[in-house]
Protein backbone atom coordinates (compact mmCIF):
# COMPACT_ATOMS: atom_id res chain seq x y z
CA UNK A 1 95.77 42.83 112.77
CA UNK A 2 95.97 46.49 114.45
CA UNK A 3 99.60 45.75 114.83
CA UNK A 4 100.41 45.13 110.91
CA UNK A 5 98.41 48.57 110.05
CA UNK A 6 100.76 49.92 112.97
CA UNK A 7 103.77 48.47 111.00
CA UNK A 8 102.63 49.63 107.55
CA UNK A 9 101.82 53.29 109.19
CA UNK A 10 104.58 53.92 110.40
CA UNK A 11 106.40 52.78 107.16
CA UNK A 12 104.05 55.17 105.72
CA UNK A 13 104.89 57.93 108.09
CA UNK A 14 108.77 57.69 107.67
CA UNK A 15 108.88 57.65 104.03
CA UNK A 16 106.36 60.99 104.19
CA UNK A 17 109.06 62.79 106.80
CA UNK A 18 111.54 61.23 104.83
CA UNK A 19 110.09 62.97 101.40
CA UNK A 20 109.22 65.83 102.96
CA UNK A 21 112.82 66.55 104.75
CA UNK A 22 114.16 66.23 101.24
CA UNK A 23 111.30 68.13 99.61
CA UNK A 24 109.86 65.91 96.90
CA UNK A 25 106.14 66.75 97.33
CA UNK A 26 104.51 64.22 94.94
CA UNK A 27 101.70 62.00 94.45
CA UNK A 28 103.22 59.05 96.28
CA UNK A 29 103.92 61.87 99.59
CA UNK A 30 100.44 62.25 100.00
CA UNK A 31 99.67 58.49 99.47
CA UNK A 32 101.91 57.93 101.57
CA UNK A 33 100.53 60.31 104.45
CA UNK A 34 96.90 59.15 103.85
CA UNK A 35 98.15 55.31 104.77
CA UNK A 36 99.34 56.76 107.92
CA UNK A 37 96.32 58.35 108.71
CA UNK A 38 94.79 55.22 108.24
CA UNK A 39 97.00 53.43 110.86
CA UNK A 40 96.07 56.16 113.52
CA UNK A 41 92.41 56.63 112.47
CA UNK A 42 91.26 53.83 114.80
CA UNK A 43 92.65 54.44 117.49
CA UNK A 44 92.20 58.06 117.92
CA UNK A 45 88.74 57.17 117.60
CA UNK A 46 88.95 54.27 120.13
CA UNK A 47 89.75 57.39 122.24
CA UNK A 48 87.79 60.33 120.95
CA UNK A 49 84.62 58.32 120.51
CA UNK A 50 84.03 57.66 124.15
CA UNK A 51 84.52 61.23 124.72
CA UNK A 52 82.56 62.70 122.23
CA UNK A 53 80.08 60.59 123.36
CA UNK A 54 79.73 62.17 126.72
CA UNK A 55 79.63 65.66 125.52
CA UNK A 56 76.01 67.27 125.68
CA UNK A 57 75.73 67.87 121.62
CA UNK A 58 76.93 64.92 119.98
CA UNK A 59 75.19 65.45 116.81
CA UNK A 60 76.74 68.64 116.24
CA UNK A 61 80.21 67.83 116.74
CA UNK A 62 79.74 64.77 114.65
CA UNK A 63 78.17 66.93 111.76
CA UNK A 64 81.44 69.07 112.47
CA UNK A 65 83.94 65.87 112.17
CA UNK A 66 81.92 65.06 108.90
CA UNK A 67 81.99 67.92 107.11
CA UNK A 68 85.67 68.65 107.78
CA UNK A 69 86.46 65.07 107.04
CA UNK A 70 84.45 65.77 103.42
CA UNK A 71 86.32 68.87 102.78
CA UNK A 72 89.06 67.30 103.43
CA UNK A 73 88.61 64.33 101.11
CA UNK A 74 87.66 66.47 98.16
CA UNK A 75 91.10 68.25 98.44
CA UNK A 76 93.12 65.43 98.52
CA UNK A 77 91.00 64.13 95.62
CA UNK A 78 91.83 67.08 93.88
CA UNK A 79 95.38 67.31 94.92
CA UNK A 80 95.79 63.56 94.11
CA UNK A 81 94.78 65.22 89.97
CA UNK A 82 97.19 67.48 90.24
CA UNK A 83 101.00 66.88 89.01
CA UNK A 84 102.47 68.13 91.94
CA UNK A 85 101.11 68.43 94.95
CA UNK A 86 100.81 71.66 98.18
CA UNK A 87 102.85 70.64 100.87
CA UNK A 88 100.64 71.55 102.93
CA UNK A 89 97.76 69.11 101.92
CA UNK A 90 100.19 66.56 103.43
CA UNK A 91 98.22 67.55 107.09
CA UNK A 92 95.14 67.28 105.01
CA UNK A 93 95.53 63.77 103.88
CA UNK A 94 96.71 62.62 107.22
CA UNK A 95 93.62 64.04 109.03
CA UNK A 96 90.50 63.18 106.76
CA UNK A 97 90.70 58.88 107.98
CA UNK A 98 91.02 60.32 111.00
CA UNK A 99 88.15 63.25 110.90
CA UNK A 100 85.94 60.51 109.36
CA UNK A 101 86.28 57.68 111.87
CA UNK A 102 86.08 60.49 115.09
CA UNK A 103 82.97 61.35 113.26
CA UNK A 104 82.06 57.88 113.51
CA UNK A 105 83.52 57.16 117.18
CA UNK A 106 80.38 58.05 119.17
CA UNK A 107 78.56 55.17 116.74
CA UNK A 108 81.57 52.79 117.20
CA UNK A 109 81.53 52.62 121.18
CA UNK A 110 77.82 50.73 120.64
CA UNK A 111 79.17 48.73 118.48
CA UNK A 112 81.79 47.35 120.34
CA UNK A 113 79.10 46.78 123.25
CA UNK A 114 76.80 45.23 121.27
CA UNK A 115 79.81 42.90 120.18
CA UNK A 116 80.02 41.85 123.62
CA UNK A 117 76.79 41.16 124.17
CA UNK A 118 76.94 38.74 121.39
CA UNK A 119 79.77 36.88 123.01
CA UNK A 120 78.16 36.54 126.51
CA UNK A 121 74.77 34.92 124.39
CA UNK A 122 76.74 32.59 122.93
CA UNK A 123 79.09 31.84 126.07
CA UNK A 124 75.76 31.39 127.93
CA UNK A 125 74.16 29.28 125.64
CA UNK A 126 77.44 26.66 125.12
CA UNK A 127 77.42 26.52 129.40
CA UNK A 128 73.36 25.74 129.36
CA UNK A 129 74.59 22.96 126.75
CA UNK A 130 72.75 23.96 123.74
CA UNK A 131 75.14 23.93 120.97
């Protein structure tokens, strides 16, 4: 599954350089760049969540991924109104997927523990012969 989103991002991210090496700064540019921050969001936060996870104020830097990642949804939401679009909200819509799933991160390495957990129940409840 992560490998199509890989596919389609990088799709995504070619057609952005592409547009933006021939400056055509439209709607479908910034599309475009949000569906490749999309592909990376996941597993940036794979990576950052662990880490922000260790630091001593996770809260904070959480409330600081969140509000960026707002900020920068609202702009894009705004840009996406607009005709044309700032070429520089291209970084914008590229990093608010990302700011909002490293905000998640430190709640996402539970998860994926607690998903394990669930597998070893059920593993040790098919050897006991229960199911």
């Amino acid at each position: 599954m992560w490998a199509t989103f890989s596919v389609l991002g990088a799709i995504a991210l070619g057609i952005t350089i592409g547009m933006w090496i021939k400056k055509r700064f439209n709607r479908f540019m910034l599309g475009c760049a949000v569906v490749a921050g999309f592909s990376v969001a996941y597993p940036i936060a794979q990576f950052g969540g662990p880490l922000l996870s260790q630091l001593d104020q996770v809260a904070s830097w959480v409330a600081v991924n969140m509000v960026l990642a707002s900020v920068f949804a609202v702009i894009v939401f705004f840009d996406f109104k607009e005709k044309g679009i700032k070429k520089w909200n291209i970084f914008v819509g590229f990093l608010a997927p990302v700011l909002f799933l490293l905000a998640a991160g430190p709640f996402l390495v539970p998860l994926d523990l607690l998903g394990g957990l669930g597998e070893g129940v059920d593993d040790a409840l098919a050897s006991m012969g229960g199911r």
